[in-house]
C-alpha atoms as a PDB file:
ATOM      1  CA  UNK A   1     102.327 198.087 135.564  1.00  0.00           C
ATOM      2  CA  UNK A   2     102.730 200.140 132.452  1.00  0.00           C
ATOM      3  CA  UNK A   3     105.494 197.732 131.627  1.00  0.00           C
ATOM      4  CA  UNK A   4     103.351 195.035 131.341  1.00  0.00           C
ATOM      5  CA  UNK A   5     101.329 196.843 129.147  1.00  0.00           C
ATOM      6  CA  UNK A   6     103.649 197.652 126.749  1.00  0.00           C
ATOM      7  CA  UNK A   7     105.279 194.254 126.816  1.00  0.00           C
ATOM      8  CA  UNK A   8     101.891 192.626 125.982  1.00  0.00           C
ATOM      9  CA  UNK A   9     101.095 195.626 123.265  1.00  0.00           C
ATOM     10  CA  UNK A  10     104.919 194.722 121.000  1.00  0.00           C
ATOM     11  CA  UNK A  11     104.019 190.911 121.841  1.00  0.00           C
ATOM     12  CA  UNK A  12     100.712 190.124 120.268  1.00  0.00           C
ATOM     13  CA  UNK A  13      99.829 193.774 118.100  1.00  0.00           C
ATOM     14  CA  UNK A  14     101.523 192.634 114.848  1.00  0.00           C
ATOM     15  CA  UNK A  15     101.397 189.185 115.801  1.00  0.00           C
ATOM     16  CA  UNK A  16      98.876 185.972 114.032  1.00  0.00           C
ATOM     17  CA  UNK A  17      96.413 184.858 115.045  1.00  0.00           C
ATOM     18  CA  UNK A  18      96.218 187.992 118.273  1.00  0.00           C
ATOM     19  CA  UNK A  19      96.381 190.887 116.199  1.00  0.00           C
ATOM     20  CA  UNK A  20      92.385 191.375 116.211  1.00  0.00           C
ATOM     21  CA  UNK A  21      92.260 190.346 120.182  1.00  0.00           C
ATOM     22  CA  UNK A  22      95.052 193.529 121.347  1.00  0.00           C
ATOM     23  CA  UNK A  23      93.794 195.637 118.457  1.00  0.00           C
ATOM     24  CA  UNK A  24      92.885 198.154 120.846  1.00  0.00           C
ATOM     25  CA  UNK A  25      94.784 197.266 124.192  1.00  0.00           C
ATOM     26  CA  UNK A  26      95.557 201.322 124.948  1.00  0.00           C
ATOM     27  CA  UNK A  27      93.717 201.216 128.620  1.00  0.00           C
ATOM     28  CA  UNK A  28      95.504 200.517 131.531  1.00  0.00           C
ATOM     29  CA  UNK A  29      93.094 201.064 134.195  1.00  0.00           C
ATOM     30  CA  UNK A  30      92.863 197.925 136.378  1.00  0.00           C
ATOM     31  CA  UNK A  31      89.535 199.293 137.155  1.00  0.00           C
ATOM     32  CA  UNK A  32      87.984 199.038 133.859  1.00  0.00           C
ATOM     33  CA  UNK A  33      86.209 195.818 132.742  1.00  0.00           C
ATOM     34  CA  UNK A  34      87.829 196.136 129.270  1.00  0.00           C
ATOM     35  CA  UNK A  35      91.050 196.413 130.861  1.00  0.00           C
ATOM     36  CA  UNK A  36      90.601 193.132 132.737  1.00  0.00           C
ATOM     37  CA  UNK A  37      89.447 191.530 129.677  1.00  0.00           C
ATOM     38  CA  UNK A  38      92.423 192.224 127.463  1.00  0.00           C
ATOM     39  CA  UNK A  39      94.593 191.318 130.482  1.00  0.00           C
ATOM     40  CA  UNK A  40      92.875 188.101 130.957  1.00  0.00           C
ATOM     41  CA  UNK A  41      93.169 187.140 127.157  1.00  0.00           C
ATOM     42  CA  UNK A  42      97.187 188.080 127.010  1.00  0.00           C
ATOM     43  CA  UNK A  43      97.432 185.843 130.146  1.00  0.00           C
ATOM     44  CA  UNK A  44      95.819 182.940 128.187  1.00  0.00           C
ATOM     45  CA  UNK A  45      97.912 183.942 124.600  1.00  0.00           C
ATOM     46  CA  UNK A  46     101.092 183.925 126.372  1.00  0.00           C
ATOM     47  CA  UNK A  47     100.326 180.561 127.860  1.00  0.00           C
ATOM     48  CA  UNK A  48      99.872 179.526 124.507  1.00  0.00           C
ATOM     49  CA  UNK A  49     102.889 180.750 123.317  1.00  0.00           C
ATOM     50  CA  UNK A  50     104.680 179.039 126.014  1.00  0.00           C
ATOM     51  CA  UNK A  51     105.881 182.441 127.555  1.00  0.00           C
ATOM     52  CA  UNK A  52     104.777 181.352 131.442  1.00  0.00           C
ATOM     53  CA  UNK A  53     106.564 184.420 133.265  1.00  0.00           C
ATOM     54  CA  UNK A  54     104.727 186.920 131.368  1.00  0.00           C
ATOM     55  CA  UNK A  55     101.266 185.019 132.264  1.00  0.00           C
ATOM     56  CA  UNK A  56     102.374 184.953 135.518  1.00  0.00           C
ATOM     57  CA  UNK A  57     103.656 188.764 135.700  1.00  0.00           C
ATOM     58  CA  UNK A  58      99.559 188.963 134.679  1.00  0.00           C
ATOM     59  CA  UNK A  59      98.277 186.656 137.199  1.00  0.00           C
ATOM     60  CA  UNK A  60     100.804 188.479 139.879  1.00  0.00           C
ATOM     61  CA  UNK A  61      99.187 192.230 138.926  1.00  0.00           C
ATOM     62  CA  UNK A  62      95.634 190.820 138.995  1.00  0.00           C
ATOM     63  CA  UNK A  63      95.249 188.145 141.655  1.00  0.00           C
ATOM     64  CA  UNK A  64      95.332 190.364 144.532  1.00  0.00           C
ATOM     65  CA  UNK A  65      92.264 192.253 143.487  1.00  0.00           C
ATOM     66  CA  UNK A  66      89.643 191.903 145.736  1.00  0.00           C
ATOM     67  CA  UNK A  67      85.844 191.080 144.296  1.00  0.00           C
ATOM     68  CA  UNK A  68      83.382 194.081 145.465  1.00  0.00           C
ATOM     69  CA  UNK A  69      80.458 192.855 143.476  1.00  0.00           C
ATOM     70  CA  UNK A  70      80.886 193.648 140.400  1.00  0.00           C
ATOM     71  CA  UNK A  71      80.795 190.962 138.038  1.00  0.00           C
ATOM     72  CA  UNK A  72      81.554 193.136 134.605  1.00  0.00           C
ATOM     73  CA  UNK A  73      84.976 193.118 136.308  1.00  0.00           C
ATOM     74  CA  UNK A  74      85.562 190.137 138.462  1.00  0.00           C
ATOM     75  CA  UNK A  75      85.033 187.585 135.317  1.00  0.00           C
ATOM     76  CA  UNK A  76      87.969 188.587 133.871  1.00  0.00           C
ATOM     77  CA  UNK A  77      90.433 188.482 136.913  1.00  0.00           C
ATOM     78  CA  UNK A  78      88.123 185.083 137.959  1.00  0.00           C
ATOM     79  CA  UNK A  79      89.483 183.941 134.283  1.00  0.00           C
ATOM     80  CA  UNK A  80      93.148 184.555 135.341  1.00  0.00           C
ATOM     81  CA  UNK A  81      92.912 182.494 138.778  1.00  0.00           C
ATOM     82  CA  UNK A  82      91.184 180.146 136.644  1.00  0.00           C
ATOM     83  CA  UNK A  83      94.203 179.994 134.409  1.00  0.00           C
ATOM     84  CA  UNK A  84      96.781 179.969 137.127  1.00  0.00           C
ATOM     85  CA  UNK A  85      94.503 176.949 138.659  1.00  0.00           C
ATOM     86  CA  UNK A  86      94.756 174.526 135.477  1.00  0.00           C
ATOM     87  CA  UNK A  87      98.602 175.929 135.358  1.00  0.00           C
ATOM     88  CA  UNK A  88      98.435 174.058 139.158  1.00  0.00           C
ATOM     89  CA  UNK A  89      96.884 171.266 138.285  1.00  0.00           C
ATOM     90  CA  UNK A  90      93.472 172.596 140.174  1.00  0.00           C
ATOM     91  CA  UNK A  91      95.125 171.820 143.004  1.00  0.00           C
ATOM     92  CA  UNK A  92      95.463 175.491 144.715  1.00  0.00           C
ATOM     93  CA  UNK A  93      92.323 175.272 147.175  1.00  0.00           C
ATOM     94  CA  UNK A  94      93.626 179.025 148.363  1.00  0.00           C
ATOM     95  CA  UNK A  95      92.832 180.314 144.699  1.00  0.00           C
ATOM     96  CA  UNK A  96      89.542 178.282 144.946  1.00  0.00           C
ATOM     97  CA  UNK A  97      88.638 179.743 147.941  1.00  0.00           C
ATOM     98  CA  UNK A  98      89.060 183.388 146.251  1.00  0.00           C
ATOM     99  CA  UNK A  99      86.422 182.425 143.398  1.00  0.00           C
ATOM    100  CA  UNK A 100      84.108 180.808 146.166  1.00  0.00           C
ATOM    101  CA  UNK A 101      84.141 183.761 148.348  1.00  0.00           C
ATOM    102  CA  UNK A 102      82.064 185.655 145.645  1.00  0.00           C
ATOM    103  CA  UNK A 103      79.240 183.811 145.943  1.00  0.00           C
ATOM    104  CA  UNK A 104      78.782 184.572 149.662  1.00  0.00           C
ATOM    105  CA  UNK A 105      79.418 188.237 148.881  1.00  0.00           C
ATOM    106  CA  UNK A 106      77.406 190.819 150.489  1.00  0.00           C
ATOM    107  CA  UNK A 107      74.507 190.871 153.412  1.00  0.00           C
ATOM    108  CA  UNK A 108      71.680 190.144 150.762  1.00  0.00           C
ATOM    109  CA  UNK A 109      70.678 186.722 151.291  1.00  0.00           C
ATOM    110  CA  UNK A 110      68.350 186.361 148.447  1.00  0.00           C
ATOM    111  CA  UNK A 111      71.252 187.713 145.683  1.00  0.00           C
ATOM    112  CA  UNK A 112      73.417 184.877 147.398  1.00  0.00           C
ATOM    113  CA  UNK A 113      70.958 182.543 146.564  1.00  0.00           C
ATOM    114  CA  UNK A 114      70.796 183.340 142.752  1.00  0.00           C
ATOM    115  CA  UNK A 115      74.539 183.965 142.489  1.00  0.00           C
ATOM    116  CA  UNK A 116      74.316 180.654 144.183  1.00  0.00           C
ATOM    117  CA  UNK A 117      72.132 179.240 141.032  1.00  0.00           C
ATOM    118  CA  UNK A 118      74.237 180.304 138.669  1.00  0.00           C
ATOM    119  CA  UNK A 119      77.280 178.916 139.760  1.00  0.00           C
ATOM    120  CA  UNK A 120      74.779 175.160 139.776  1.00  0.00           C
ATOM    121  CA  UNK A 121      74.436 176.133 136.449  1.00  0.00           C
ATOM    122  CA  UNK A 122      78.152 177.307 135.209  1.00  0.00           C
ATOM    123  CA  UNK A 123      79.307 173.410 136.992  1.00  0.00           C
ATOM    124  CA  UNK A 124      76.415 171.947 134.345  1.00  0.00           C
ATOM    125  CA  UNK A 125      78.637 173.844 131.730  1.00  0.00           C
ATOM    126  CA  UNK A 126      75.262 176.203 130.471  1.00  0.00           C
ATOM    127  CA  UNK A 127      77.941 179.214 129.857  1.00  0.00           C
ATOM    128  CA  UNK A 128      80.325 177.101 127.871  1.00  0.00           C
ATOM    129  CA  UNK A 129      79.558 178.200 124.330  1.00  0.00           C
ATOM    130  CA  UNK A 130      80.527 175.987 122.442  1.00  0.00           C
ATOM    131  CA  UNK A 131      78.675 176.980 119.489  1.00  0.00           C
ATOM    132  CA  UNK A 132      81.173 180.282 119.338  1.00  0.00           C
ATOM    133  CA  UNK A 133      83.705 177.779 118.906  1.00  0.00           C
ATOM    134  CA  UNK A 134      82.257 175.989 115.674  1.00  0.00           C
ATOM    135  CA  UNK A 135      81.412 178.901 114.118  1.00  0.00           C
ATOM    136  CA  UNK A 136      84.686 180.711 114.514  1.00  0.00           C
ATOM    137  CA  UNK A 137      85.227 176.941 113.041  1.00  0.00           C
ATOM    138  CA  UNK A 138      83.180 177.152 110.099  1.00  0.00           C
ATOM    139  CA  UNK A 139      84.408 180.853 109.025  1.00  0.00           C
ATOM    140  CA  UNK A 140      88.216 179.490 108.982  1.00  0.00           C
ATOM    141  CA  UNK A 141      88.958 183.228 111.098  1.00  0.00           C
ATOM    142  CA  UNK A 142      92.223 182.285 112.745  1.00  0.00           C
ATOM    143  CA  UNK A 143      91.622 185.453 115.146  1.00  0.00           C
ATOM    144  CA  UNK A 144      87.991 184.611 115.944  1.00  0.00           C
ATOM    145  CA  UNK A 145      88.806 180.922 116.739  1.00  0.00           C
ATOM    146  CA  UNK A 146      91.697 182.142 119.606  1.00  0.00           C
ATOM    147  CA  UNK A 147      88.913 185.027 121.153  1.00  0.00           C
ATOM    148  CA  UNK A 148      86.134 182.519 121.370  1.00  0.00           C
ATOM    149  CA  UNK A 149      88.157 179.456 122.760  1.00  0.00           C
ATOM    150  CA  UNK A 150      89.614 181.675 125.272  1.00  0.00           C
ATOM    151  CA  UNK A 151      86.478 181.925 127.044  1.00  0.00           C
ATOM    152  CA  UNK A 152      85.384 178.710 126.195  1.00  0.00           C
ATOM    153  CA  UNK A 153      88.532 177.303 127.996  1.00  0.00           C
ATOM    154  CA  UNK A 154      88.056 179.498 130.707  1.00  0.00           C
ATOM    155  CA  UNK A 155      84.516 177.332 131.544  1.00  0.00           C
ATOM    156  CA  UNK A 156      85.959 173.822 131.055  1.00  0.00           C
ATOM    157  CA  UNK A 157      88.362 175.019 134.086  1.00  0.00           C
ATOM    158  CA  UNK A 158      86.079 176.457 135.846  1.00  0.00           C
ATOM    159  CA  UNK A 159      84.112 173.018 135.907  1.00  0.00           C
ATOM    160  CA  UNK A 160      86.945 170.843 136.140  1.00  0.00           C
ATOM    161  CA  UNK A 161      87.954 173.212 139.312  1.00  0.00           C
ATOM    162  CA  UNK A 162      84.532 173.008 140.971  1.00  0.00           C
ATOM    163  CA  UNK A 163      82.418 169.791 139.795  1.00  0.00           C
ATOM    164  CA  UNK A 164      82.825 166.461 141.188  1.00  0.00           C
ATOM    165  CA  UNK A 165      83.265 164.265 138.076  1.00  0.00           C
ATOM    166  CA  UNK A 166      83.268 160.445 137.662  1.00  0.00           C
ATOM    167  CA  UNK A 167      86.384 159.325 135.922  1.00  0.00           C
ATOM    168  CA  UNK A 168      84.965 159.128 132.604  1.00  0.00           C
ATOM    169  CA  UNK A 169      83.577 162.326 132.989  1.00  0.00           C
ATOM    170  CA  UNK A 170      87.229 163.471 133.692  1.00  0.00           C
ATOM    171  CA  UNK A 171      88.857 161.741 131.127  1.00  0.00           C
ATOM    172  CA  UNK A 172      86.334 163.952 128.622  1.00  0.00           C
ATOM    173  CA  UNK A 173      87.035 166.997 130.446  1.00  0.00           C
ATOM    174  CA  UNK A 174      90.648 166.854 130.492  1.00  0.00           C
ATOM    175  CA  UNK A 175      90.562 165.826 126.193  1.00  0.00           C
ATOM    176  CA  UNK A 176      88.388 168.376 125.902  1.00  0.00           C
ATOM    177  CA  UNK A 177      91.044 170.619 127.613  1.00  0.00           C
ATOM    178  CA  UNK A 178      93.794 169.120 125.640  1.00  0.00           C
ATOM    179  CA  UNK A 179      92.041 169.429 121.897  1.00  0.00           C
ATOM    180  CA  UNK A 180      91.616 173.223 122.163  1.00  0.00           C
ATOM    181  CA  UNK A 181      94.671 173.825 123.350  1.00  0.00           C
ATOM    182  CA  UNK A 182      96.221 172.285 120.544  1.00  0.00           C
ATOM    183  CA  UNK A 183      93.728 174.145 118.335  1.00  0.00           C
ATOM    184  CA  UNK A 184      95.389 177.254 119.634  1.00  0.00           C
ATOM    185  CA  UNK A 185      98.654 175.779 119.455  1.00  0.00           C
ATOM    186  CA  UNK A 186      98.357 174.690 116.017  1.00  0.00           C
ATOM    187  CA  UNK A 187      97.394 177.966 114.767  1.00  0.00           C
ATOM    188  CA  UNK A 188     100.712 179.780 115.545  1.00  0.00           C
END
């Protein structure tokens, strides 16, 4: 594990437009919900870099954690699967499954029911941000643009993963993908 670490640490710390994002990447506790963060946005930089096996060594450390209700941590390893499940083509049901299971979570049937809500909500894309995005835009911050399309990209997969969408609404999904990737792309 503390290989990992270090590999992500001499990839992205001196490195445009990530230095800002691994600024301070010195935790390695898998049980820390900054950890998880940091771990989820190197997965998503090193896709962008093209390095798959290092997004993957992520994905391997992180995918076999087990939600136990807390959400401050289980975003960020839900961001990774969500990764690995555009890397798939959304077509891993298995991985799926693992970010479904969360919602049933638990004997309390009334926090099902809002956890319930708020995954109606995430499908009608209400956590996508996409103002972040433009602004990071407007200020012309390479480093901003990256942090706040990571997490903006992390939404569009979790749609396209869960929502039933009519073709065109597919076909604007999948461009959507596509144009901030190559924002990303284009600014390395």
């Amino acid at each position: 594990m503390e290989n990992t670490f270090e590999k992500i640490r001499h990839t992205f710390e001196n490195r445009k437009p990530f230095i800002d994002i691994f600024r301070n990447f010195d935790k390695n506790d898998l049980n820390d919900p900054e950890t998880l963060k940091n771990l989820m946005m190197a997965a998503y930089s090193y896709y962008f870099i093209g390095d798959l096996n290092s997004m993957e060594q992520i994905f391997d450390l992180l995918h076999q954690m087990k939600f136990d209700g807390d959400y401050n941590k289980w975003t960020w390893v839900e961001g990774i699967i969500l990764l690995k499940l555009f890397i798939d083509d959304f077509k891993n049901e298995k991985l799926k499954d693992k970010i479904l299971a969360t919602l049933d979570y638990g004997n309390d049937e009334s926090l099902n029911k809002i956890k319930n809500k708020a995954f109606q909500r995430r499908l009608l894309g209400q956590l996508l941000n996409k103002s972040k995005v433009k602004e990071a835009e407007n200020k012309n911050d390479e480093n901003l643009i990256v942090a706040s399309i990571i997490p903006y990209l992390k939404e569009l997969f979790f749609i396209k993963s869960f929502k039933e969408l009519e073709k065109s609404e597919n076909d604007n999904l999948k461009s959507e993908i596509s144009e901030n990737i190559i924002k990303v792309k284009d600014l390395l």
